[in-house]
Protein backbone atom coordinates (compact mmCIF):
# COMPACT_ATOMS: atom_id res chain seq x y z
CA UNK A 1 134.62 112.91 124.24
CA UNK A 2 134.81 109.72 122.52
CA UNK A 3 131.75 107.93 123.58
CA UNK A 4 133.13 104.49 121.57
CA UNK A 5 131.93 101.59 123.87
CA UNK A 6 135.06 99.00 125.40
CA UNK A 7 133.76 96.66 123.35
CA UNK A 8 134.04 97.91 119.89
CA UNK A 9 137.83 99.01 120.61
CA UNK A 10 140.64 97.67 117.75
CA UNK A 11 142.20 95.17 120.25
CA UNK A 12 138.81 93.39 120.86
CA UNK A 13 136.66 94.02 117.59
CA UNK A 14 136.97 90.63 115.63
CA UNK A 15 135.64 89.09 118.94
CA UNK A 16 132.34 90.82 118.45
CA UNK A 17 131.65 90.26 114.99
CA UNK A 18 129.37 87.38 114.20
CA UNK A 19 131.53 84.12 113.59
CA UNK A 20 128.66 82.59 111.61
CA UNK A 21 130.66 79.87 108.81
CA UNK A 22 127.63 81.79 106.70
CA UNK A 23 131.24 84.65 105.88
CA UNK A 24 134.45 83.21 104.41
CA UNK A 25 137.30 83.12 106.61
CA UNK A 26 139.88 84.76 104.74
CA UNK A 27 138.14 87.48 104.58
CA UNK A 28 139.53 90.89 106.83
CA UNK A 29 137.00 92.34 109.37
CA UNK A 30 137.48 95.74 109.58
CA UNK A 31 135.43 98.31 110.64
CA UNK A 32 133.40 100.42 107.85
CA UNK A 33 134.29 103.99 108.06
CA UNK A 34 136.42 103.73 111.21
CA UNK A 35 137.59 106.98 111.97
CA UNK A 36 133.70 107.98 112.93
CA UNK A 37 132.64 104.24 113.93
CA UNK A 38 130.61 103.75 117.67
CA UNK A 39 131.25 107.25 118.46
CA UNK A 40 127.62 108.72 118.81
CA UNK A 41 126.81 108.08 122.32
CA UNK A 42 123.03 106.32 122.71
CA UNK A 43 121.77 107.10 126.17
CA UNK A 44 120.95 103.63 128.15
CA UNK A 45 118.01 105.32 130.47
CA UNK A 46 115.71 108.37 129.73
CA UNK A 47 112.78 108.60 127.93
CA UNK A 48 111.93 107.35 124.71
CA UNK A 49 112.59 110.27 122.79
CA UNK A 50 116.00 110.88 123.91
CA UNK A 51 116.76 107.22 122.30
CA UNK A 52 115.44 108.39 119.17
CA UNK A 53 116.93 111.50 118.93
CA UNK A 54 120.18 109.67 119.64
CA UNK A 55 119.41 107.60 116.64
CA UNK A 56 118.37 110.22 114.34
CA UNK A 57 120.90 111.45 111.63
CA UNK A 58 122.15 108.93 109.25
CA UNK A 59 118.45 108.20 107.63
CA UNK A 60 118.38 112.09 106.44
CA UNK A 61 121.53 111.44 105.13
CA UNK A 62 120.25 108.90 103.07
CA UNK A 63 117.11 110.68 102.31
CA UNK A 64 119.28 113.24 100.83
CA UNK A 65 119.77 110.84 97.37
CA UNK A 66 116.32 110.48 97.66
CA UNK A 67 115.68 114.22 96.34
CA UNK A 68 118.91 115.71 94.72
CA UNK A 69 119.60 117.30 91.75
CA UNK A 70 118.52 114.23 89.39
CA UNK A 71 115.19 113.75 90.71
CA UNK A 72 114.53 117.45 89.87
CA UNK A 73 115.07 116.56 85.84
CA UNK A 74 112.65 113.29 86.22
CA UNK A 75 109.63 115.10 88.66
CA UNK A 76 109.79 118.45 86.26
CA UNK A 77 109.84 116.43 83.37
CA UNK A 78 106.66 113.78 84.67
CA UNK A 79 104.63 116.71 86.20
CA UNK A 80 104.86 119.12 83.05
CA UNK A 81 104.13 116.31 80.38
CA UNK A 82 101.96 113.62 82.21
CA UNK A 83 100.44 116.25 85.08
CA UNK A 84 99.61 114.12 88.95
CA UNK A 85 99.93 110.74 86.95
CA UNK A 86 103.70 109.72 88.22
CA UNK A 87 103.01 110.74 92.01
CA UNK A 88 101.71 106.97 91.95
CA UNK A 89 105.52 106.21 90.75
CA UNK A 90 106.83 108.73 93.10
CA UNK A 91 104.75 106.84 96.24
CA UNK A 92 105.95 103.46 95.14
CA UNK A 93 109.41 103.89 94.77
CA UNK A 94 109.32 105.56 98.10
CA UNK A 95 107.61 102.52 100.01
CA UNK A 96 110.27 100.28 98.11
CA UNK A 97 112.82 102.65 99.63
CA UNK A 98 111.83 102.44 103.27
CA UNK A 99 111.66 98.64 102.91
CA UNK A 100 115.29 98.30 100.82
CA UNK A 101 116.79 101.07 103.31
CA UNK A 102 115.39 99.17 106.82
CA UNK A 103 117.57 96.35 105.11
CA UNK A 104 120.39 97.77 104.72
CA UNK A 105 120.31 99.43 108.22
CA UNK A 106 119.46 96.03 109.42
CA UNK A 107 122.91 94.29 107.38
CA UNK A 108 124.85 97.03 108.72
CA UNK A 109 123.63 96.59 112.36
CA UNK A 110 123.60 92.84 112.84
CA UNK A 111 126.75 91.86 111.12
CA UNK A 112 129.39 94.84 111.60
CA UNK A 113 129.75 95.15 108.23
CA UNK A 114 128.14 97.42 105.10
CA UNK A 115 126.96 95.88 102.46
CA UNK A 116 130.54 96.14 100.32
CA UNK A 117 132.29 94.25 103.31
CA UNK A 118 129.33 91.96 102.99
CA UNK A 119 129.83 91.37 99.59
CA UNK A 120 133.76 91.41 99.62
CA UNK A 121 133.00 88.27 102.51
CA UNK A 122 130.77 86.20 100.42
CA UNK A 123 131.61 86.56 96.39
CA UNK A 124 134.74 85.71 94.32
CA UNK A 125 137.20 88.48 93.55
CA UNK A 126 136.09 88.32 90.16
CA UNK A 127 131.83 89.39 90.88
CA UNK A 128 133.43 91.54 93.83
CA UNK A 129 135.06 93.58 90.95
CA UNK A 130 131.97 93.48 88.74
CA UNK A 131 129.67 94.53 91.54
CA UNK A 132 132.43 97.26 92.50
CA UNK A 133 132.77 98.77 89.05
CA UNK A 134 128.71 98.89 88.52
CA UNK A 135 128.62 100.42 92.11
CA UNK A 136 130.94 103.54 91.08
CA UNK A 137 129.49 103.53 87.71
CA UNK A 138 126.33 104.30 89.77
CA UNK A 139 128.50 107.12 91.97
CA UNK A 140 129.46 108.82 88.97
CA UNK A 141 125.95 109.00 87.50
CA UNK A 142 124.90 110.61 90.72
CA UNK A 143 128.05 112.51 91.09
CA UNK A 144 127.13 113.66 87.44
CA UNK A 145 124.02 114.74 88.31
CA UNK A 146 125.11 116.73 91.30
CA UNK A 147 127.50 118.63 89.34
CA UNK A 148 125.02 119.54 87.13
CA UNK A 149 122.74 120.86 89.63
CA UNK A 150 124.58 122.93 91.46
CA UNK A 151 126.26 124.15 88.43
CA UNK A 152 122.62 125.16 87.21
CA UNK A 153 122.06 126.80 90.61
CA UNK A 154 125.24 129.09 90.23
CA UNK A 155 124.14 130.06 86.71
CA UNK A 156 120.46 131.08 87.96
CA UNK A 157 121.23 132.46 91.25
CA UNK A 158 124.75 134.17 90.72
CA UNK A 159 124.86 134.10 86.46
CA UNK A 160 127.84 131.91 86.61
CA UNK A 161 128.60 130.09 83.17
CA UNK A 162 127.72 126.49 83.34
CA UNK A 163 131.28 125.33 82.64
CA UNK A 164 132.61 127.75 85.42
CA UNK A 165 130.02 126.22 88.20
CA UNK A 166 130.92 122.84 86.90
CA UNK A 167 134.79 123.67 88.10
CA UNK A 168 133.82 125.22 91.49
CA UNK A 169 131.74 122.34 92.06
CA UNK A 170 134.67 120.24 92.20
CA UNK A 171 136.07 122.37 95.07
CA UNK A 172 133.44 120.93 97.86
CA UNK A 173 135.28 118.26 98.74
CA UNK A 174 137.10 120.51 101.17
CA UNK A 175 133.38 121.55 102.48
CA UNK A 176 133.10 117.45 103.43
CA UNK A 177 136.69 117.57 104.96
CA UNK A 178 136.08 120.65 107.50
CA UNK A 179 132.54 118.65 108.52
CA UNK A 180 133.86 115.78 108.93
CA UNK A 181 136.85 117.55 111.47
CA UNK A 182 134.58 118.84 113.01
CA UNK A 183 132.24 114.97 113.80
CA UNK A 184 129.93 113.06 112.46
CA UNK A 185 127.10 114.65 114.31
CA UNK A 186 127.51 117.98 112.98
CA UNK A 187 127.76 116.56 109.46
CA UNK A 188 124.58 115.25 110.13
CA UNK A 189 123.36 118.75 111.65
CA UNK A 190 124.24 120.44 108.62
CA UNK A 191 122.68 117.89 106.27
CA UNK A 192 119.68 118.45 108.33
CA UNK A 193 119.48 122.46 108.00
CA UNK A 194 120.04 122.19 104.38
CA UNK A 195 116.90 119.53 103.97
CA UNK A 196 114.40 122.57 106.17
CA UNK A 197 115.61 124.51 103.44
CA UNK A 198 114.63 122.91 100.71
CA UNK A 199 110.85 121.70 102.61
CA UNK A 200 110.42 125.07 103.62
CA UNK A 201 111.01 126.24 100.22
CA UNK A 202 108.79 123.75 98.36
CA UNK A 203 105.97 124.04 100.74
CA UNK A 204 105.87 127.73 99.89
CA UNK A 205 105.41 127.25 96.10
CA UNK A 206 102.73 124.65 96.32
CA UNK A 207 101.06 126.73 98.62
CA UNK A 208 101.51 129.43 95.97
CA UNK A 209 100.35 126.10 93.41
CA UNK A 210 96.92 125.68 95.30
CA UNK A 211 97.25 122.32 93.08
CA UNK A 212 93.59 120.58 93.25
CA UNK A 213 93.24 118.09 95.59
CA UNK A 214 91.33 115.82 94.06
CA UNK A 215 93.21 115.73 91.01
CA UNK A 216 96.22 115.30 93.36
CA UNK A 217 95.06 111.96 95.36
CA UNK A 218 94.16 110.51 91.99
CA UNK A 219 97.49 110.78 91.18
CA UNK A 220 98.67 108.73 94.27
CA UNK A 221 96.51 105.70 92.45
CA UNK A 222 98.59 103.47 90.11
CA UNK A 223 97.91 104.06 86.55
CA UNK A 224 97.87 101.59 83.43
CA UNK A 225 98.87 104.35 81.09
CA UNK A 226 102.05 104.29 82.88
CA UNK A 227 102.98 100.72 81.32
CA UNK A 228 101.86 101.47 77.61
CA UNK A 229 102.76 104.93 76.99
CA UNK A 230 106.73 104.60 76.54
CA UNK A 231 107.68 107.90 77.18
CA UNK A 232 105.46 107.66 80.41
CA UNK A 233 107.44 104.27 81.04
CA UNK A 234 110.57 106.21 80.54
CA UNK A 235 110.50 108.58 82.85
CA UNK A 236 108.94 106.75 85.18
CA UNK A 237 111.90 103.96 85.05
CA UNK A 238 114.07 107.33 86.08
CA UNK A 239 112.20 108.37 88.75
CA UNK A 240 112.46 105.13 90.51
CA UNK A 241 116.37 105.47 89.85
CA UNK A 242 116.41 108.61 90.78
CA UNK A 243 114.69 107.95 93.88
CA UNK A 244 115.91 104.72 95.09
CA UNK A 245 119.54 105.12 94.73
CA UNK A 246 122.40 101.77 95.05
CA UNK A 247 124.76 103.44 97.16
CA UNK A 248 122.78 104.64 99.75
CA UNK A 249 122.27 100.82 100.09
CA UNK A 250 125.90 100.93 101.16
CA UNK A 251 125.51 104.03 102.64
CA UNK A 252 123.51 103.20 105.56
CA UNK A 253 124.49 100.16 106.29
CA UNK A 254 127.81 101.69 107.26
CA UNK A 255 126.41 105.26 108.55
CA UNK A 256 123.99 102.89 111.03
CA UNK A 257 127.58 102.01 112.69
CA UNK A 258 128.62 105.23 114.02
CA UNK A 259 126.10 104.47 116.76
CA UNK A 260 128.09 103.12 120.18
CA UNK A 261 124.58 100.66 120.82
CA UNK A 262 125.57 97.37 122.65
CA UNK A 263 126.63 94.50 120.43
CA UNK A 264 124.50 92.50 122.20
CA UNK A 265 121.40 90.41 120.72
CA UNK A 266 119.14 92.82 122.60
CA UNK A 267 121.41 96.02 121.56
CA UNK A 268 121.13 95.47 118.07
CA UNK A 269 117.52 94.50 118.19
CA UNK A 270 116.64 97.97 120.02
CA UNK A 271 118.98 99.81 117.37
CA UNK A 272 117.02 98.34 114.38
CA UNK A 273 114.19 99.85 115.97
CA UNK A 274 115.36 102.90 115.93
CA UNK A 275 117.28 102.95 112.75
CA UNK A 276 114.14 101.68 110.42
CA UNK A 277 112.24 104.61 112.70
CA UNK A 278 114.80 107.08 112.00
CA UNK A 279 114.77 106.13 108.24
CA UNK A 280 111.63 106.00 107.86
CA UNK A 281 110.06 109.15 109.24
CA UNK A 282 113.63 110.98 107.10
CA UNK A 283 112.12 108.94 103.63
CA UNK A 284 108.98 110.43 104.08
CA UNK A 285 110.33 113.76 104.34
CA UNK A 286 111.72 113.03 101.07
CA UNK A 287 108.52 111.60 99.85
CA UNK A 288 107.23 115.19 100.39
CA UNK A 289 109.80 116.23 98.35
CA UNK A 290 109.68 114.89 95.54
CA UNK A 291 105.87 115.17 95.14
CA UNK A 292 106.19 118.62 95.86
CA UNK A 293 108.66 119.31 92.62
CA UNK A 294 106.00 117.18 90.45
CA UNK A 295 102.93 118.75 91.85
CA UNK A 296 104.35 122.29 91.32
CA UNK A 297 105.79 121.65 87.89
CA UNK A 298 101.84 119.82 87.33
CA UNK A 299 100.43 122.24 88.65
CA UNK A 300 101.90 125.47 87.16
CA UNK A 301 103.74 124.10 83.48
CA UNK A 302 100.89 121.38 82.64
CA UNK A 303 97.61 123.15 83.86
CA UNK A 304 98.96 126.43 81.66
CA UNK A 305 99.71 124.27 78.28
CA UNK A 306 103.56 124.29 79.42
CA UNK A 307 103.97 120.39 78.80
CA UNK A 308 107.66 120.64 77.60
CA UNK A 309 108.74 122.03 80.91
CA UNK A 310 111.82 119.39 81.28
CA UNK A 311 114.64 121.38 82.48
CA UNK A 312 115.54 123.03 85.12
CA UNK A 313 116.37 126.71 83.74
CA UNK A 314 113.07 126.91 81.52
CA UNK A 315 111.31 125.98 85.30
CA UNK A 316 113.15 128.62 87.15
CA UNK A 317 112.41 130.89 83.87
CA UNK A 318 108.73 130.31 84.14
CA UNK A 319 107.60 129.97 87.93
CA UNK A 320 107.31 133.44 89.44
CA UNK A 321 105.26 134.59 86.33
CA UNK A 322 103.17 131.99 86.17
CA UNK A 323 102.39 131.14 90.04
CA UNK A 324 102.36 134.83 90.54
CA UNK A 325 104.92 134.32 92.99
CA UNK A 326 108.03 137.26 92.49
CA UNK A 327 110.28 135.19 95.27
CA UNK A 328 109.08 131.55 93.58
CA UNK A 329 111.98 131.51 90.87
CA UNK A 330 114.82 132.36 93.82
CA UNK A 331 113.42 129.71 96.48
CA UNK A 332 113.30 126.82 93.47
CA UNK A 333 117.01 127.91 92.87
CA UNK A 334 118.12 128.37 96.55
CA UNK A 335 116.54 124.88 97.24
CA UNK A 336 118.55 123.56 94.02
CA UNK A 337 121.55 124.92 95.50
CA UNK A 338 120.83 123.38 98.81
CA UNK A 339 119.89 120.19 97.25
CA UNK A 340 123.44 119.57 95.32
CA UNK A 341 125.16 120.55 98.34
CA UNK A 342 123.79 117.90 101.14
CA UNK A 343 124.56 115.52 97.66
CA UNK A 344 127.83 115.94 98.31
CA UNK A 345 128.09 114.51 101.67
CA UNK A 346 126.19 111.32 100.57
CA UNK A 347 128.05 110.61 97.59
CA UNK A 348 131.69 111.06 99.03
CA UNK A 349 130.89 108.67 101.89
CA UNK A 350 129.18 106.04 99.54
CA UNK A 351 132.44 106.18 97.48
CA UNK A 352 134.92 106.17 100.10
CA UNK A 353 132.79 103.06 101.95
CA UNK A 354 132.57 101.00 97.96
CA UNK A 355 136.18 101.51 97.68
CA UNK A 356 137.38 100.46 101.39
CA UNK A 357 134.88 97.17 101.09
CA UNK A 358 134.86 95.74 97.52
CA UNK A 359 138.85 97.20 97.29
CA UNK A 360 140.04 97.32 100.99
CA UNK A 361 141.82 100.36 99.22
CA UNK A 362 141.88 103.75 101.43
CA UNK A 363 142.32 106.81 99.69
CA UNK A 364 142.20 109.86 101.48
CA UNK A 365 139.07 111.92 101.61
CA UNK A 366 139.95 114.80 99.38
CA UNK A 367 141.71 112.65 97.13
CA UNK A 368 138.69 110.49 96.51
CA UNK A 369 136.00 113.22 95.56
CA UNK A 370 138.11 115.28 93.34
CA UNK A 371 138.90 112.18 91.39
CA UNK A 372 135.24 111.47 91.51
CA UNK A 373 134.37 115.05 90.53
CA UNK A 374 136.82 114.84 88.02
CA UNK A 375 135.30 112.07 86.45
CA UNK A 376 131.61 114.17 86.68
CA UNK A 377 133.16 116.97 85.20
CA UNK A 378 134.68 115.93 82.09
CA UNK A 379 130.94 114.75 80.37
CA UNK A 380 129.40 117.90 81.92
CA UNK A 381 131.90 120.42 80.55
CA UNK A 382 132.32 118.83 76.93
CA UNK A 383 128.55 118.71 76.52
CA UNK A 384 127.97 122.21 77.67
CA UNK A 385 130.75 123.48 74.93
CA UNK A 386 128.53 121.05 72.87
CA UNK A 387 124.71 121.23 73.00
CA UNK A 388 124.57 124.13 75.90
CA UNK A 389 121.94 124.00 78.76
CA UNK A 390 119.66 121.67 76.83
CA UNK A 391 122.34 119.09 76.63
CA UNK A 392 123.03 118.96 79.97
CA UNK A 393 119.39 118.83 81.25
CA UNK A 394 118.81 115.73 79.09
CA UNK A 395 122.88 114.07 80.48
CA UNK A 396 120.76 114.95 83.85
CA UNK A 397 117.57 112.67 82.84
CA UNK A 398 119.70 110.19 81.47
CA UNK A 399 122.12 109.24 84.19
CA UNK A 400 119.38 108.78 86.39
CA UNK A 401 118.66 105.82 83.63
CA UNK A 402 122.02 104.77 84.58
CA UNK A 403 121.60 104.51 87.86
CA UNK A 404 118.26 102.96 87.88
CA UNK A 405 120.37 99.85 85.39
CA UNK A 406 122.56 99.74 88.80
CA UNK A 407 119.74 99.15 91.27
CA UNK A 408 119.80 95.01 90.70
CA UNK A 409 123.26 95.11 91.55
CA UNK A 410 123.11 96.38 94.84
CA UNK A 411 119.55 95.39 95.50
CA UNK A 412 120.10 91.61 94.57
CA UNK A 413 123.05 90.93 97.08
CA UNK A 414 121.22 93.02 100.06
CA UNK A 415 118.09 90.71 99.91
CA UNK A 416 120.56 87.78 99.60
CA UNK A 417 122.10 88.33 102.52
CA UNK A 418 119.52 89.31 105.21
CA UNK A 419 117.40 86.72 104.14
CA UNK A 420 120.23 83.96 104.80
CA UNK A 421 119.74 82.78 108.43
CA UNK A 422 123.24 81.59 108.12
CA UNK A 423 125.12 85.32 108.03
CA UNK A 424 121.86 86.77 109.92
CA UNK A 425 120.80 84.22 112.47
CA UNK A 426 118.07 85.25 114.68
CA UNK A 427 117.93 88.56 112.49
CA UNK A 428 117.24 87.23 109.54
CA UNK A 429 113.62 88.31 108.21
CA UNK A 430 110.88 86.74 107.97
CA UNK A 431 109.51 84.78 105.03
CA UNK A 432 106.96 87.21 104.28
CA UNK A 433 109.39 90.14 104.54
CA UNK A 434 111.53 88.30 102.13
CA UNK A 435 108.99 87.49 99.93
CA UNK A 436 108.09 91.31 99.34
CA UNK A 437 111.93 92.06 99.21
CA UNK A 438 112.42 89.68 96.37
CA UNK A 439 109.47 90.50 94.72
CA UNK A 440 110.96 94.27 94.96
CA UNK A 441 113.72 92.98 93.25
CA UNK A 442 112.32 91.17 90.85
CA UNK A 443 110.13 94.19 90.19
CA UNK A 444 113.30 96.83 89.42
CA UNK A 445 114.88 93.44 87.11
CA UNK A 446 112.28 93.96 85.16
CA UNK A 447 111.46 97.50 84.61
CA UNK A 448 115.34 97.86 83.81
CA UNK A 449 115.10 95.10 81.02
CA UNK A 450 112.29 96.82 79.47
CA UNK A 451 114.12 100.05 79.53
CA UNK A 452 116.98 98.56 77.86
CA UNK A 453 114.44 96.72 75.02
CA UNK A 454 112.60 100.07 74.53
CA UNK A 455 116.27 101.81 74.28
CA UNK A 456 117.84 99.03 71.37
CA UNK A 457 114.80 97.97 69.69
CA UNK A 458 111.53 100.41 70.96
């Protein structure tokens, strides 16, 4: 049944979408990701709950950057080395990811367009193609580290060569194809299994942990060693990349779409509701996450005199023996596996929505993530002939570098633009709201400038 509202039909679209002289006129307004666009049906009576429900979906999709493969490298690597120190890191760059993800949702929501249309609308062709090229620059750092990770799952779980799982990792595209055939709410079903998969997993180890809980709330306060120690700096600069991740900025505020809410002042105000809810409570589960790799590698690798613990096969290596734990090794591996599988989803839509909004170019599926892949695959399988396993665990840590030195160039033009009462109107936050969002901003500007001092001169 397509539940796609009479007003959001091709004939009548342009009608609906705001006609503030805050866009420039020349440019097209098309729908973001079309084929799946106002086709989730949002009861209009019920309870509460059943509006929510409705709603839930695209912010575990997002929450799905927000713990894959990369952020394994950075937690393993902060809770080995530094201990419960970066869970402070972890907790803010998970509070600046609600706040930068309720944004987008809200762009997305208000204006009909994500947050490449947005940009394609209101820049030059010239910064369009800047901001587009350090978008996918930012989708093949993630893409990279997806590869890796499930490549490293293979290896531990089935003893498949690295540069053999690197190949059949390129072959999931067609696993994105046959969900998306099949709707957009079952893609968002089976992102959903995967992510119980990897909680349930996790919450058995640091069970198995019994990390101490004092030591583990102190970690949640904000440390100065963090800012003078430059290793500390280091990885806590990829954390927050790793964590907050540019396209899922463009991510949701396309995904938000594929609700058929009334574009209406008062529909969109309700769906923001329930959007910024939805994203929310799926950011937290993420939160969870992510602590729950750094309090398990803190708790087992730094607490035994393991502090080098920084890649992924010496952690599977070392975790049932030292938790005591026989299954521990398997559940950090199935959860891996899980993990670079629900990345794929995110990071074929993000590409396919960068290239239809800064481009206006439509490739089809398949043919966008294995040329994406392809691109992942080439570093991955040169640098395993290379350097082996270690060299790859330290590409891992490294491209989520890269795609923290992205972050300004997705984060920048998001504040920009919800902020602007003349492309927002009545939807445009508040002063105070701004204020933090810039200040957010700001914040990632200049954590990414001291990265690159410490990298050329430190």
């Amino acid at each position: 049944m397509d539940a796609r509202s009479p007003e959001l039909t091709p004939d009548t679209l342009p009608q609906v979408l705001p006609t503030s002289t805050g866009w420039r006129a020349d440019a097209p307004d098309t729908r973001s990701l079309p084929e799946v666009n106002s086709t989730v049906e949002i009861p209009t009576a019920g309870r509460w709950w059943r509006r929510l429900l409705a709603f839930a979906g695209p912010g575990y999709l997002v929450s799905v950057g927000y713990m894959d493969p990369g952020n394994w490298a950075t937690d393993l690597a902060g809770g080995s080395k530094f201990g419960y120190t970066l869970l402070s890191v972890i907790l803010l760059s998970n509070l600046m990811a609600i706040l930068l993800q309720a944004l987008a949702a809200r762009l997305g929501i208000v204006t009909d367009r994500d947050l490449a249309q947005a940009c394609r609308a209101t820049y030059s062709p010239p910064v369009n193609f800047l901001l587009w090229v350090a978008c996918e620059a930012a989708i093949i750092a993630c893409d990279l580290a997806e590869v890796i990770g499930t490549a490293i799952a293979l290896k531990l779980l089935f003893g498949i060569p690295l540069i053999g799982g690197a190949l059949l990792a390129a072959l999931d595209a067609f696993l994105l194809l046959l969900l998306m055939n099949r709707g957009f709410r079952f893609l968002e079903a089976f992102v959903i299994a995967l992510l119980v998969v990897i909680a349930t997993c996790f919450a058995i180890q640091v069970t198995a942990a019994a990390p101490p809980v004092a030591a583990m709330l102190r970690g949640f306060a904000p440390s100065s060693e963090i800012f003078t120690n430059p290793e500390m700096l280091y990885i806590a600069i990829g954390i927050i990349g790793a964590t907050v991740m540019p396209h899922n900025l463009y991510l949701h505020s396309s995904i938000v779409q594929t609700r058929a809410y009334e574009r209406t002042e008062e529909g969109r105000r309700d769906a923001i509701k329930w959007a910024t809810t939805d994203s929310t409570i799926a950011l937290m589960l993420a939160l969870f996450i992510n602590a729950a790799i750094l309090v398990v590698a803190a708790a087992t690798f730094h607490r035994s005199g393991h502090s080098d613990v920084a890649e992924i096969g010496q952690a599977f290596e070392l975790l049932s023996p030292l938790l005591g734990l026989s299954i521990a090794s398997t559940l950090f591996a199935v959860a891996l596996l899980a993990s670079g599988l629900n990345s794929t989803v995110t990071a074929t839509l993000a590409g396919q929505i960068v290239m239809e909004g800064f481009l206006n170019l439509r490739l089809p599926s398949w043919a966008r993530r294995l040329l994406t892949r392809g691109i992942a695959i080439v570093p991955v399988v040169v640098v395993t002939a290379l350097y082996g396993e270690r060299g790859t665990a330290e590409l891992l840590v490294f491209s989520q570098v890269i795609l923290s030195m992205q972050l300004p160039f997705a984060v920048i033009p998001l504040v920009r633009f919800v902020s602007d009462r003349r492309k927002m109107g009545k939807f445009a936050i508040s002063t105070p709201v701004a204020a933090i969002a810039w200040f957010v901003a700001a914040v990632i500007v200049v954590l990414n400038v001291k990265l690159l001092f410490d990298s050329f001169f430190g």
